[in-house]
C-alpha atoms as a PDB file:
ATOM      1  CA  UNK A   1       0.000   0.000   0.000  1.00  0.00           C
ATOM      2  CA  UNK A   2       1.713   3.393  -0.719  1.00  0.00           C
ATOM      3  CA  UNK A   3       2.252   5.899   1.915  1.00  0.00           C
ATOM      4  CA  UNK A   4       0.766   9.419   2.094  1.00  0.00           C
ATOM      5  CA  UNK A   5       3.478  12.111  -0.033  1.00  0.00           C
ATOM      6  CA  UNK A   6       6.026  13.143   2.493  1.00  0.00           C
ATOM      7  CA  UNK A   7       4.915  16.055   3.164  1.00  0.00           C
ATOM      8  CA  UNK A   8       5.212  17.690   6.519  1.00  0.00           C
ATOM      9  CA  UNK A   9       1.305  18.020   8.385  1.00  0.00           C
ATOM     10  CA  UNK A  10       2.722  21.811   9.531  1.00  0.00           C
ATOM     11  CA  UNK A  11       3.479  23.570   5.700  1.00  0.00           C
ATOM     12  CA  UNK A  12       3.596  27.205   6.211  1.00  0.00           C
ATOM     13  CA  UNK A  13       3.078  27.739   2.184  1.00  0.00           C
ATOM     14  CA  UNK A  14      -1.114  27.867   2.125  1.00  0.00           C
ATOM     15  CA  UNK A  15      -0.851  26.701  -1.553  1.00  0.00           C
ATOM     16  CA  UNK A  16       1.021  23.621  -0.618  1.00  0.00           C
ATOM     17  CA  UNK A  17      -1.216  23.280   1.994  1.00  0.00           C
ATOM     18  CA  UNK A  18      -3.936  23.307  -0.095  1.00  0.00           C
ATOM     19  CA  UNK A  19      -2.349  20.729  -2.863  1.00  0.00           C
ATOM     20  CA  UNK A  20      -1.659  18.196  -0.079  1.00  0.00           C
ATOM     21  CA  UNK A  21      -5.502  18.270   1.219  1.00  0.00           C
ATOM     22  CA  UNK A  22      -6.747  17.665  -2.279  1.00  0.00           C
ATOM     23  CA  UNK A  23      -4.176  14.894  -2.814  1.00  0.00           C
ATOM     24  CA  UNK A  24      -4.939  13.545   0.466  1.00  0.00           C
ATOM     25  CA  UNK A  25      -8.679  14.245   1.416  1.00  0.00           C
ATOM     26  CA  UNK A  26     -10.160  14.316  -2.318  1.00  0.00           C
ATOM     27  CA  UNK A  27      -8.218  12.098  -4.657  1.00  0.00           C
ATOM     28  CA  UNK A  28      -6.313   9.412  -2.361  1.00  0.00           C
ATOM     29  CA  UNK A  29      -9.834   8.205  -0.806  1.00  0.00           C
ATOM     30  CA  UNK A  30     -11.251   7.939  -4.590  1.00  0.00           C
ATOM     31  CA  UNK A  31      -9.095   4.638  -4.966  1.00  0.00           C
ATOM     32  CA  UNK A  32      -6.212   6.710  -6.729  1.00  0.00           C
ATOM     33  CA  UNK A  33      -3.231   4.786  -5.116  1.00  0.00           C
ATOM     34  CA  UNK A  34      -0.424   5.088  -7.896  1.00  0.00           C
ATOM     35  CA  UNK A  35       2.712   6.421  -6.060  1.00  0.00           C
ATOM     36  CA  UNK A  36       4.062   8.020  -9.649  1.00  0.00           C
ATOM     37  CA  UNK A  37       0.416  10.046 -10.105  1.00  0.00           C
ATOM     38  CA  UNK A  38       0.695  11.301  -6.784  1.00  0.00           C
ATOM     39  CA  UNK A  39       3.500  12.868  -6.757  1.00  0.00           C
ATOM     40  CA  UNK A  40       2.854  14.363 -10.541  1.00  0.00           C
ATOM     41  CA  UNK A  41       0.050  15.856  -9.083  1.00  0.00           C
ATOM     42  CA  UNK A  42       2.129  17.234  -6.342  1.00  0.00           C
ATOM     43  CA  UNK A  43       4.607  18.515  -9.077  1.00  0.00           C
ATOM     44  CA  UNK A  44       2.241  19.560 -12.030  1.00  0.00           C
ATOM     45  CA  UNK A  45       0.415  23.066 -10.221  1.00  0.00           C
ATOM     46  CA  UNK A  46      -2.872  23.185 -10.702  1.00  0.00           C
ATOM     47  CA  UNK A  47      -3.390  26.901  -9.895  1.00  0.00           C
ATOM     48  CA  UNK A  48      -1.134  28.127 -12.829  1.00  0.00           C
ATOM     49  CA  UNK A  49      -4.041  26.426 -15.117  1.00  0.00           C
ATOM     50  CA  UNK A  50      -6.795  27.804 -13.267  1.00  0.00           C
ATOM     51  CA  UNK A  51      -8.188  31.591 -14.478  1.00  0.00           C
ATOM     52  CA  UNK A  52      -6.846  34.502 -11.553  1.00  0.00           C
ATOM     53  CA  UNK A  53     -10.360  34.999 -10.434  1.00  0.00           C
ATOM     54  CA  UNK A  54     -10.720  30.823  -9.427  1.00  0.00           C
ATOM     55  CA  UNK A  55      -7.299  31.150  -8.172  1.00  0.00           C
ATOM     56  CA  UNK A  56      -8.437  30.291  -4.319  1.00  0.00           C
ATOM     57  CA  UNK A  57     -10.835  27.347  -5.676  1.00  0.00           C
ATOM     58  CA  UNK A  58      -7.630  25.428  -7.796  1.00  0.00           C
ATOM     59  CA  UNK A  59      -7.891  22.406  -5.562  1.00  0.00           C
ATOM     60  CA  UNK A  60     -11.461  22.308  -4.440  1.00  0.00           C
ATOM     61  CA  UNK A  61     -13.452  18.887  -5.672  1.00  0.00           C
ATOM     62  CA  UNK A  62     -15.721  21.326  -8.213  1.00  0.00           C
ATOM     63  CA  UNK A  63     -15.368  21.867 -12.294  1.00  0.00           C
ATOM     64  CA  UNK A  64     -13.706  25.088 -12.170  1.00  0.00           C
ATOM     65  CA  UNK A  65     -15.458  27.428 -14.794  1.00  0.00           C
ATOM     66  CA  UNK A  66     -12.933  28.970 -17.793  1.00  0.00           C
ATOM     67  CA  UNK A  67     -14.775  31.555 -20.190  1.00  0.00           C
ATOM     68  CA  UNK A  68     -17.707  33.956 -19.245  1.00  0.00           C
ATOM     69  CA  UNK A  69     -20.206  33.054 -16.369  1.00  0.00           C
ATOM     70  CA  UNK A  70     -19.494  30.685 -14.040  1.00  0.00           C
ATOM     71  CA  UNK A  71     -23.210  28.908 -14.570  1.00  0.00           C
ATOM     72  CA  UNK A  72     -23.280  29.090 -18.358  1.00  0.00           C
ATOM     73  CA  UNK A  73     -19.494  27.871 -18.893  1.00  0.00           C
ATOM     74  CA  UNK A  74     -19.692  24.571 -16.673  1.00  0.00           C
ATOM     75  CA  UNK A  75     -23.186  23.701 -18.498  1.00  0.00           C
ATOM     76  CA  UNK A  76     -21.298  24.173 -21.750  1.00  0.00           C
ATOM     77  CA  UNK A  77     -18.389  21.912 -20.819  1.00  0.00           C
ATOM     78  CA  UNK A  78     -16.137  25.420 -20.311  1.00  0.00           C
ATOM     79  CA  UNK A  79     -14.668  23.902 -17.512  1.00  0.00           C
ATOM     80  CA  UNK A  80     -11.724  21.742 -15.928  1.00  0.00           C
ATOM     81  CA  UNK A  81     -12.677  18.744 -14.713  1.00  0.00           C
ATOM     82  CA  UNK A  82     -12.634  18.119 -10.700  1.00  0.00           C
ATOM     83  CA  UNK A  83      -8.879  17.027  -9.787  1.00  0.00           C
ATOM     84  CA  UNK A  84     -10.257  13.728  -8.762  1.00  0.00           C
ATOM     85  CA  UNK A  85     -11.491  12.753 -11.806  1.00  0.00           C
ATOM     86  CA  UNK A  86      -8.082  13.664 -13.755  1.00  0.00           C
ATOM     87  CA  UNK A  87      -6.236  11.149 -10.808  1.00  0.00           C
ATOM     88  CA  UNK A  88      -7.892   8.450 -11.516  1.00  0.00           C
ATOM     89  CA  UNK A  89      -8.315   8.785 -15.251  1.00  0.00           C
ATOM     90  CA  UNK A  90      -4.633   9.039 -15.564  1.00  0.00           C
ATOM     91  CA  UNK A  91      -4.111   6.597 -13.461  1.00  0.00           C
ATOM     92  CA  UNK A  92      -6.700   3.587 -15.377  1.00  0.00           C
ATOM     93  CA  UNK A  93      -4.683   4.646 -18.516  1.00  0.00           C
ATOM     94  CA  UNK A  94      -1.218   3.425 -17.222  1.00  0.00           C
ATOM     95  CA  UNK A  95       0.568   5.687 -19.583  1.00  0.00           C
ATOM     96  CA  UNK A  96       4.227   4.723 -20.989  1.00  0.00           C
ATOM     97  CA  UNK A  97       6.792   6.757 -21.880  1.00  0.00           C
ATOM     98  CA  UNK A  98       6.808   5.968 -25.519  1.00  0.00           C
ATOM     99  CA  UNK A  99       3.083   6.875 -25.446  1.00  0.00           C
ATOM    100  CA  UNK A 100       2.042   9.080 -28.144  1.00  0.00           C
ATOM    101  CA  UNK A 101      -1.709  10.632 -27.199  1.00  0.00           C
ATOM    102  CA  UNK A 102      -4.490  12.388 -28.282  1.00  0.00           C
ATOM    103  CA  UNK A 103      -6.739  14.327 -26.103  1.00  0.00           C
ATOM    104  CA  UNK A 104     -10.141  16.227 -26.923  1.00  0.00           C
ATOM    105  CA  UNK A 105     -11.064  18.688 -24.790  1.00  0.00           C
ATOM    106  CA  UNK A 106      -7.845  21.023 -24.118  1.00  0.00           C
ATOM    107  CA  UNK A 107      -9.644  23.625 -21.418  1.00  0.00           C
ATOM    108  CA  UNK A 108      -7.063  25.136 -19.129  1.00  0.00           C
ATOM    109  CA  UNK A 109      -4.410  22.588 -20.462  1.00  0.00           C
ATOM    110  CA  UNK A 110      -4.124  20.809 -16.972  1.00  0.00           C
ATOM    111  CA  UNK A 111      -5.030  17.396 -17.960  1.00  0.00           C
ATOM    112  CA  UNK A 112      -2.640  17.977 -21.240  1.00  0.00           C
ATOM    113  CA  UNK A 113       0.214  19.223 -18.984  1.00  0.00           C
ATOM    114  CA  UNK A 114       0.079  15.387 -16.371  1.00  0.00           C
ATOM    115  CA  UNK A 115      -0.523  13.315 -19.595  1.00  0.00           C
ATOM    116  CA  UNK A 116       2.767  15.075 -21.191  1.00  0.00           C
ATOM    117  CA  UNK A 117       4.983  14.000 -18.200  1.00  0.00           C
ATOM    118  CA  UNK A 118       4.069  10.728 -18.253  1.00  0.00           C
ATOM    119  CA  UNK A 119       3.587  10.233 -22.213  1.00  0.00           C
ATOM    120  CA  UNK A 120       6.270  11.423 -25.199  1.00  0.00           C
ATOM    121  CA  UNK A 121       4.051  13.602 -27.025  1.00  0.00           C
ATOM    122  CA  UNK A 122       0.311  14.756 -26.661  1.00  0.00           C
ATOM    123  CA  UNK A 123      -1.839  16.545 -28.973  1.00  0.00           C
ATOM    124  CA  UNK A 124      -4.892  18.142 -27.792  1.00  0.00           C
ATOM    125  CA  UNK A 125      -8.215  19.548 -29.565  1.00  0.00           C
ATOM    126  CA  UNK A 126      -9.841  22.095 -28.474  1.00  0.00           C
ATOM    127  CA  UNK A 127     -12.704  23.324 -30.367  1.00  0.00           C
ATOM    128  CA  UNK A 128     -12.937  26.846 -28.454  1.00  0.00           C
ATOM    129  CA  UNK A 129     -10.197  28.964 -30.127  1.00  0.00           C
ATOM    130  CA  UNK A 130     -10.254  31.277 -26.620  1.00  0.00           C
ATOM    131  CA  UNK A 131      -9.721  27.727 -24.533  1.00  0.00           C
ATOM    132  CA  UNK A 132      -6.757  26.640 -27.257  1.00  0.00           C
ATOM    133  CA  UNK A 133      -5.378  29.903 -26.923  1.00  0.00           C
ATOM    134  CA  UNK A 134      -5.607  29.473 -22.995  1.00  0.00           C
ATOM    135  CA  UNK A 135      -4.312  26.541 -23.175  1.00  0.00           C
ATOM    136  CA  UNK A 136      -1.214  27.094 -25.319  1.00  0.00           C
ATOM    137  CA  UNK A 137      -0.064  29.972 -23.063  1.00  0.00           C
ATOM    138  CA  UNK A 138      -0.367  28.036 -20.112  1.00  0.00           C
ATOM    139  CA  UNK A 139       1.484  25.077 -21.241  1.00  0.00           C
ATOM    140  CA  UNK A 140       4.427  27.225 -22.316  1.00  0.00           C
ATOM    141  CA  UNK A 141       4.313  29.088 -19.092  1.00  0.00           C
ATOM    142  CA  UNK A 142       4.694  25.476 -17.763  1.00  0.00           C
ATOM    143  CA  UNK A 143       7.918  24.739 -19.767  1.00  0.00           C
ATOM    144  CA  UNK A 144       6.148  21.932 -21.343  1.00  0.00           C
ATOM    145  CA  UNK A 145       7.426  21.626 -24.645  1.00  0.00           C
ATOM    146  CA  UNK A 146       5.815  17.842 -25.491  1.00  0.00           C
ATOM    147  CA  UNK A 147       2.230  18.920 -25.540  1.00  0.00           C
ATOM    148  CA  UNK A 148       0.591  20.519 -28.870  1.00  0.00           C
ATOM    149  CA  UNK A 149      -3.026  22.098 -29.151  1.00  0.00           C
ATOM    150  CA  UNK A 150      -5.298  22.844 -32.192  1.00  0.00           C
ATOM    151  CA  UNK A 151      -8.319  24.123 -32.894  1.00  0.00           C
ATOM    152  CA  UNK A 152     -10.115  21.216 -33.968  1.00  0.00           C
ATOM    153  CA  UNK A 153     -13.792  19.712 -33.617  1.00  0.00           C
ATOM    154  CA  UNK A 154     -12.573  16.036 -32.123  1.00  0.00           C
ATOM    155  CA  UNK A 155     -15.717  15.225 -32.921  1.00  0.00           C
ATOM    156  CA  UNK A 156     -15.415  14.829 -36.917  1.00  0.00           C
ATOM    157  CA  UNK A 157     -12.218  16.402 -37.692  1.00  0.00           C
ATOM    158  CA  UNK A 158      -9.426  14.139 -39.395  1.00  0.00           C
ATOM    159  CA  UNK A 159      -5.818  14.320 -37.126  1.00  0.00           C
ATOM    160  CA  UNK A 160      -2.859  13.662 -39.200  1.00  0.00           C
ATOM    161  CA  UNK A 161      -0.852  12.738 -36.493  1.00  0.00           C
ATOM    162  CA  UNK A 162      -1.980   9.769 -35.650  1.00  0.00           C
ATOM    163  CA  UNK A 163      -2.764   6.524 -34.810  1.00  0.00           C
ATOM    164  CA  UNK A 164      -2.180   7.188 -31.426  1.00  0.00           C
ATOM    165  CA  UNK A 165      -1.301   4.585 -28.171  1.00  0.00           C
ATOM    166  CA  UNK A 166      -3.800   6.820 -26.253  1.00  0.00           C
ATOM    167  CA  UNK A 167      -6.952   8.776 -26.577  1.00  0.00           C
ATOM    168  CA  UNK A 168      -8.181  10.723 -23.898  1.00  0.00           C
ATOM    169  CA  UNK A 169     -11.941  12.623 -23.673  1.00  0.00           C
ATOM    170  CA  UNK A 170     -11.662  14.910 -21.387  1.00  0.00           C
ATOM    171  CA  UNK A 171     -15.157  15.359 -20.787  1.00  0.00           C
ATOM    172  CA  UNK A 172     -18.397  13.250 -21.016  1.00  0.00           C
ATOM    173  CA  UNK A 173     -20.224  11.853 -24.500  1.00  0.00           C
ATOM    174  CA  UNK A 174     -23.600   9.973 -24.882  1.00  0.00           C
ATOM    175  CA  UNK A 175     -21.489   6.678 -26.615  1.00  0.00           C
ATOM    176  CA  UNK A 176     -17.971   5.359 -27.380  1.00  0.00           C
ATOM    177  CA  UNK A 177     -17.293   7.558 -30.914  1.00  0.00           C
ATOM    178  CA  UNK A 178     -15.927   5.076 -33.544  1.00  0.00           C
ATOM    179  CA  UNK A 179     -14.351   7.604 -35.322  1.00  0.00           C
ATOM    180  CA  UNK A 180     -11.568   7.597 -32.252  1.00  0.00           C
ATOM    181  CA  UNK A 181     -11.362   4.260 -32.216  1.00  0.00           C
ATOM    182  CA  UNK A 182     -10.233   3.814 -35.375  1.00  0.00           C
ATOM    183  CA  UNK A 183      -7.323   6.122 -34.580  1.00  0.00           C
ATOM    184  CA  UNK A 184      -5.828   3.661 -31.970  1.00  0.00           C
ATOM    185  CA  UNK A 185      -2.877   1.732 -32.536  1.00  0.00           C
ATOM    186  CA  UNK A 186      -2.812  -2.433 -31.695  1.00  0.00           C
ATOM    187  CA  UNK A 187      -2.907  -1.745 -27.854  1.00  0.00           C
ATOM    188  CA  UNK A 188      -3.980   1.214 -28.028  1.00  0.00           C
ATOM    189  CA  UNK A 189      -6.477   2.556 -25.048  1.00  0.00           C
ATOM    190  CA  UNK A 190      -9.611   5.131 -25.114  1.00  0.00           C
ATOM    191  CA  UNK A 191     -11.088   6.434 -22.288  1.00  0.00           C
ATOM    192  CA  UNK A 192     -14.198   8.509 -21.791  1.00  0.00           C
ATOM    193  CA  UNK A 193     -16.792   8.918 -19.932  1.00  0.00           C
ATOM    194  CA  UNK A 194     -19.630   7.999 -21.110  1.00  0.00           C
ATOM    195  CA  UNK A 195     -23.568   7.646 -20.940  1.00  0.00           C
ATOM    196  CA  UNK A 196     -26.226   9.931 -19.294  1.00  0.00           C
ATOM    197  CA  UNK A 197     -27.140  11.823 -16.323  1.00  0.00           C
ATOM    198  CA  UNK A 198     -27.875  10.617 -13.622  1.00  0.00           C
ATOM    199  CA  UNK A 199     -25.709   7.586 -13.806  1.00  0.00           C
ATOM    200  CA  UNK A 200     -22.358   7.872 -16.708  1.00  0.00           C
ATOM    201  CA  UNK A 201     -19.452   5.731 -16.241  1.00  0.00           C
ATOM    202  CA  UNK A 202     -16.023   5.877 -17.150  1.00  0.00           C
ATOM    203  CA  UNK A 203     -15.188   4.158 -20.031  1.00  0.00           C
ATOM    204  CA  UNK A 204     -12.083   2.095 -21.097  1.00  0.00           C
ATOM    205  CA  UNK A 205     -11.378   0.173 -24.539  1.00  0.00           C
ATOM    206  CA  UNK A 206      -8.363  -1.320 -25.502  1.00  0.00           C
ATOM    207  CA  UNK A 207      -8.237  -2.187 -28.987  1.00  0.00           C
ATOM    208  CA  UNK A 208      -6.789  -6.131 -29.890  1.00  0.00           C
ATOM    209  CA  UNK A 209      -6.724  -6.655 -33.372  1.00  0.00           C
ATOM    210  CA  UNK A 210     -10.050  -6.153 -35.189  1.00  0.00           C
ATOM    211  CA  UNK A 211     -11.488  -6.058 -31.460  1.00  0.00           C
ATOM    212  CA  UNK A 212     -12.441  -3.741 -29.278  1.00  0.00           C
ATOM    213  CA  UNK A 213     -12.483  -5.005 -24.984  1.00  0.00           C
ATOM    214  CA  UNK A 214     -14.577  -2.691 -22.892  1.00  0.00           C
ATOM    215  CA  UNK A 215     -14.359  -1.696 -19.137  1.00  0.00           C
ATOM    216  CA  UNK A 216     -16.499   0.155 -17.202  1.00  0.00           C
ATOM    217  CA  UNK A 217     -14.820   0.287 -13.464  1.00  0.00           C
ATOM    218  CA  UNK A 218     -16.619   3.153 -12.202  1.00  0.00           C
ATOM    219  CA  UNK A 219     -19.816   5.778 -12.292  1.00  0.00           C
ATOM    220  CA  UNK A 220     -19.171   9.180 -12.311  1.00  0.00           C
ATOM    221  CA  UNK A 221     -20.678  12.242 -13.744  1.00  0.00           C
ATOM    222  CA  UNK A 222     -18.636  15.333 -15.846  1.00  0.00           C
ATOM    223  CA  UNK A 223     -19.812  18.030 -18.442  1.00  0.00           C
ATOM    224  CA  UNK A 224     -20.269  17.069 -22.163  1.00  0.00           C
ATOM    225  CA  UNK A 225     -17.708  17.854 -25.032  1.00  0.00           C
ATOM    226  CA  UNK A 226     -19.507  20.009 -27.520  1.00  0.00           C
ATOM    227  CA  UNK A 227     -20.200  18.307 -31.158  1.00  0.00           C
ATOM    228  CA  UNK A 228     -20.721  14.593 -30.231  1.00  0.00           C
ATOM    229  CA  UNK A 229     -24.243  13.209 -31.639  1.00  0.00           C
ATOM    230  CA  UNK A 230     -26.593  12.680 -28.797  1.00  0.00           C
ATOM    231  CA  UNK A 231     -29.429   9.902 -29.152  1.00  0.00           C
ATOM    232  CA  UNK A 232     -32.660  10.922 -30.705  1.00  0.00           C
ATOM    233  CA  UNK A 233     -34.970  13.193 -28.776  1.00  0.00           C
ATOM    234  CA  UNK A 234     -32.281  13.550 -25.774  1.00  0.00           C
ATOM    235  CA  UNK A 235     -31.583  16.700 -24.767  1.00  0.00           C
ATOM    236  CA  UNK A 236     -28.397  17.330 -22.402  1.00  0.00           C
END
């Protein structure tokens, strides 16, 4: 079982403070156990992704809102995800090093910046151009040099740069798309999460050949990524 981060229980930063209460009170209880995501999350810091007016709410368990009102931009998926639901996702996905990935959904560029430690390149779509842009700057402010975004619709768009060992939706959708999961590699893994509220559940396939092996290891509930077809008649 791993220890709790060494981390003193008397930091005088408030920030650190802060970090080690989500690590330990929100994100450690949630089943995220990986010693190597725990201390990226410890590393990677959140705040520098978060807008200066959500500055004080960086490691709260809430989807912190981007763009524009707070209400409107978390119903229209303007939003980071909460911190808990990054842990575990990263941790499910086991990256490798030689991972090459593919996220849709840039927002802040948090979830962009812990995939690029652990991965060798990720590209991320953002179909905002004012989230890209926000992105961008705060992945170069964060000396991370491995992570690319784009303006692109994930939903439809083509992405040259792949197949990809890794695709991550950073955000919910009504079903698996296939056009993503034609874009893995042999061993390749996709994770979303996916269904309807009340109940949606995060989502892993591995590809194996000309098959596809699902997972569903846990319920959750996040925002939706704009441009994914919905069922008939269902309105999100």
């Amino acid at each position: 079982m791993n220890m709790p981060l060494n981390t003193s229980a008397n930091i005088s930063d408030p920030i650190a403070q802060a970090r080690y209460n989500m690590i330990e009170q929100q994100i450690r209880p949630w089943n995220v156990l990986d010693a190597d995501v725990l201390d990226l999350l410890a590393v990677v810091r959140r705040e520098d992704f978060v807008p200066a007016a959500y500055r004080s709410l960086a490691f709260s368990d809430i989807e912190i809102p981007l763009l524009g009102d707070a209400e409107e931009a978390v119903r229209l998926g303007h939003s980071m995800l909460q911190p808990r639901l990054e842990a575990r996702m990263l941790q499910d996905l086991r990256l490798l090093p030689t991972d090459r990935v593919l996220e849709i959904g840039a927002g802040s560029g948090y979830m962009a910046a812990l995939l690029a430690h652990r991965a060798e390149h990720v590209v991320s779509l953002e179909i905002v151009p004012a989230l890209a842009e926000m992105a961008r700057d705060n992945l170069q402010r964060a000396g991370i040099a491995n992570a690319h975004v784009r303006v692109s619709d994930g939903s439809r768009d083509a992405v040259p740069e792949g197949p990809f060992d890794v695709i991550v939706l950073s955000g919910s959708v009504a079903e698996v798309p296939q056009n993503l999961l034609a874009m893995l590699r042999e061993g390749g893994r996709l994770a979303a999460i996916v269904g309807q509220e009340p109940v949606m559940r995060f989502t892993l396939v591995r590809r194996a050949g000309d098959r596809f092996e699902t997972t569903q290891p846990w319920d959750t509930i996040a925002p939706r990524l704009v441009g994914f077809a919905e069922p008939s008649g269902f309105s999100f």
